[in-house]
Protein backbone atom coordinates (compact mmCIF):
# COMPACT_ATOMS: atom_id res chain seq x y z
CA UNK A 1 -151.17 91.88 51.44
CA UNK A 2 -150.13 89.71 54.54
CA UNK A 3 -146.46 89.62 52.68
CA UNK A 4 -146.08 93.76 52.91
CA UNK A 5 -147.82 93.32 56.48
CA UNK A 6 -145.21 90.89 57.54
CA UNK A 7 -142.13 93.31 56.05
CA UNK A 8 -143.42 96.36 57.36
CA UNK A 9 -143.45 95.08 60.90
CA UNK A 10 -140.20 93.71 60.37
CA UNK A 11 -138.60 96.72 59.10
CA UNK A 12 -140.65 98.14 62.08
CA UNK A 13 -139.16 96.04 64.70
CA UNK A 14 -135.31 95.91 63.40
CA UNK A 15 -135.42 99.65 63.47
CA UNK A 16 -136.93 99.98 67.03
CA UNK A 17 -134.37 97.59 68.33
CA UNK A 18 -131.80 99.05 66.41
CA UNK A 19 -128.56 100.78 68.26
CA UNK A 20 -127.54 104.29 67.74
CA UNK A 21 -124.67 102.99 65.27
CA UNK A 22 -126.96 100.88 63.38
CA UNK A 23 -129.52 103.50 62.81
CA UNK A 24 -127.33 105.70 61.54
CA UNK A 25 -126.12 103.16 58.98
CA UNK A 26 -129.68 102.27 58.04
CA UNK A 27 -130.10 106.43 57.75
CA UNK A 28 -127.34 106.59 55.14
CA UNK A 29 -128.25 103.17 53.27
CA UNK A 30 -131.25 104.55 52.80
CA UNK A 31 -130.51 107.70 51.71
CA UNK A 32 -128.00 106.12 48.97
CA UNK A 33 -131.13 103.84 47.51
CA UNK A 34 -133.03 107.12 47.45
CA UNK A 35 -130.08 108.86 45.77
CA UNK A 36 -129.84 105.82 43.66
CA UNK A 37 -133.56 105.45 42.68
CA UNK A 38 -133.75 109.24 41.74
CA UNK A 39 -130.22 108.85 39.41
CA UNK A 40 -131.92 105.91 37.43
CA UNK A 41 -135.32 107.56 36.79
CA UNK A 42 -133.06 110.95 35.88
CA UNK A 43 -131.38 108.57 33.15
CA UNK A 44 -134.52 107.29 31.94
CA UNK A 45 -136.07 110.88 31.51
CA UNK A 46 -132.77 111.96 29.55
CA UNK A 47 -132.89 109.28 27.05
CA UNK A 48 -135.96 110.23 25.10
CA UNK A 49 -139.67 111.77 26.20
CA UNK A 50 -140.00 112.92 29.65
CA UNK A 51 -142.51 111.28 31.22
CA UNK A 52 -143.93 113.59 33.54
CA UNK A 53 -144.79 110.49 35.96
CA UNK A 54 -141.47 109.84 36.09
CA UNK A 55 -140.35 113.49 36.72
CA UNK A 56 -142.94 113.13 39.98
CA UNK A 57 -140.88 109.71 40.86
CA UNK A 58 -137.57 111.66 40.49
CA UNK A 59 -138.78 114.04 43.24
CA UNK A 60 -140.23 111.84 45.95
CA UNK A 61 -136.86 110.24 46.02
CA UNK A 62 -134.92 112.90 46.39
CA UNK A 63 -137.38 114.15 49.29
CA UNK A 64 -137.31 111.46 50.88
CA UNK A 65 -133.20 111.55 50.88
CA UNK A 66 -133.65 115.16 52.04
CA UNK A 67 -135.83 114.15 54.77
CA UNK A 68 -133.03 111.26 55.68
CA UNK A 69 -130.16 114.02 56.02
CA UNK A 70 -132.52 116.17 57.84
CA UNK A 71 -133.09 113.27 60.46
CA UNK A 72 -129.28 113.17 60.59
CA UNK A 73 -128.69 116.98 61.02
CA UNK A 74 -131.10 116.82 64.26
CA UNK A 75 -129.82 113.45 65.61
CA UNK A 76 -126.00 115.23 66.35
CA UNK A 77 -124.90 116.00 69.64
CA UNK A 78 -122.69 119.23 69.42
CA UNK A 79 -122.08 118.63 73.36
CA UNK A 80 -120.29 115.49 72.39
CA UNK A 81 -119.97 115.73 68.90
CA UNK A 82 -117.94 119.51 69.35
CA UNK A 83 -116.34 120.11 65.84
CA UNK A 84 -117.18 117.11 64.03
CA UNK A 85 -120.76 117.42 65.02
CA UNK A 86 -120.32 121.04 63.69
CA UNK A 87 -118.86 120.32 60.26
CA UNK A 88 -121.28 117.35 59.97
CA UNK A 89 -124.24 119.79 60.51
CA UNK A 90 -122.97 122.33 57.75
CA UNK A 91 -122.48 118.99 55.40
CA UNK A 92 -125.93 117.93 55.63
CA UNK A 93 -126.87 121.73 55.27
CA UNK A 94 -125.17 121.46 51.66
CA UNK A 95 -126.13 118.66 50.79
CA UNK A 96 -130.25 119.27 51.00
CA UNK A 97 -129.63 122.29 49.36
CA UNK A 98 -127.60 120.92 46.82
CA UNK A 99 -130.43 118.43 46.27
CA UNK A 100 -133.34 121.21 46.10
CA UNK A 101 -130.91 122.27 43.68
CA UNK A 102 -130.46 119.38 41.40
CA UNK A 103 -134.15 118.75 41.89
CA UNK A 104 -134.93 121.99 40.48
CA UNK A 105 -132.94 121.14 37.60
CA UNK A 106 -132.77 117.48 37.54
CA UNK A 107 -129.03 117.60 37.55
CA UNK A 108 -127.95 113.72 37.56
CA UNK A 109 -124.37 115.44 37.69
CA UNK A 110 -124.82 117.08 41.23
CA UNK A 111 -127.38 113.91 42.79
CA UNK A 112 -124.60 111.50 41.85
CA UNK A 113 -121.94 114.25 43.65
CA UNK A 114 -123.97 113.80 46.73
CA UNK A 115 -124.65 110.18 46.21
CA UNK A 116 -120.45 109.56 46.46
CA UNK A 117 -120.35 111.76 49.10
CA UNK A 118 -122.58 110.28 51.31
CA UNK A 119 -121.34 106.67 50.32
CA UNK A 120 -118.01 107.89 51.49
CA UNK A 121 -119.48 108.95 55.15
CA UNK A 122 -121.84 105.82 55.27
CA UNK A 123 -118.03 104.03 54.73
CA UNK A 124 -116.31 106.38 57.82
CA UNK A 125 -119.43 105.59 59.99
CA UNK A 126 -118.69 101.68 59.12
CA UNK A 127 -115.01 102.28 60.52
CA UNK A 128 -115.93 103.75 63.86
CA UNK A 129 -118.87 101.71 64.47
CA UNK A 130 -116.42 98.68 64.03
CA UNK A 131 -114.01 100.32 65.98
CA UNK A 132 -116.27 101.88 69.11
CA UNK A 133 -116.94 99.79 72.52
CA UNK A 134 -120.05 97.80 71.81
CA UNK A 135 -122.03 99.76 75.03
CA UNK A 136 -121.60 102.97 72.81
CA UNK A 137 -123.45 101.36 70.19
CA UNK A 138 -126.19 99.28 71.45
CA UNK A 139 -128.62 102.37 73.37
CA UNK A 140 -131.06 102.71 71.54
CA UNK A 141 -131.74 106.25 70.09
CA UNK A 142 -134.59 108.08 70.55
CA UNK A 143 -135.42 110.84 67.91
CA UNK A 144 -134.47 108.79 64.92
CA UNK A 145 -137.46 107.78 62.37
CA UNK A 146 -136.66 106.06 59.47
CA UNK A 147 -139.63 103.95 59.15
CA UNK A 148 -142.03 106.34 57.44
């Protein structure tokens, strides 16, 4: 009990002192273990009985991945973000309805399309987070909850 106090306040704390680069890292890493966590349970319920526990499992992770690229699609700036913010917006628009889809169907094919795709984005974010003056990166964001 005091171990899951102590992580949640951590997790609590690195988040709220987190900069805007950072929290959009932790957005996608987290939306990959979703992604992840809903492609092994999808294996599982293909290899034999379907275990309708599992089938319930399968769907809280990929809500909670939908819920992730939702937080993303209302964290962009289109003032500052102009075209990329744009085609960024319309990405995350396909890609939660790409998951109600494979949800619907429990399509492993079409989670692990997402899954790559979002891997390679988490990887472009790495680039220009490296690459961006640190003051960019270090204001905190407000908006962004990850925690729940």
């Amino acid at each position: 009990m005091a171990y899951t106090n102590a992580l949640s306040a951590y997790k609590e704390t690195r988040v709220k002192t987190a900069g805007q680069g950072q929290l959009i890292m932790m957005l996608y890493d987290e939306a990959i273990k979703q992604l992840d966590r809903g492609l092994e349970l999808l294996k599982k319920n293909s290899k034999g009985k379907k275990d309708p526990g599992r089938i319930e499992e399968i769907t809280k992770a990929l809500l909670k991945t939908q819920e992730i690229i939702t937080e993303l699609s209302v964290s962009l700036d289109f003032e500052q973000g102009g075209e990329i913010a744009k085609n960024l917006f319309s990405l995350y628009s396909w890609f939660n309805h790409e998951i109600v889809e494979a949800n619907i169907s429990k399509d492993m094919e079409r989670v692990a399309n997402i899954r790559a795709m979002l891997n390679d984005l988490r990887l472009t974010w790495g680039e220009v987070i490296a690459k961006a003056p640190r003051e960019n990166l270090e204001r905190p964001q407000n908006g962004i909850n990850i925690a729940g």
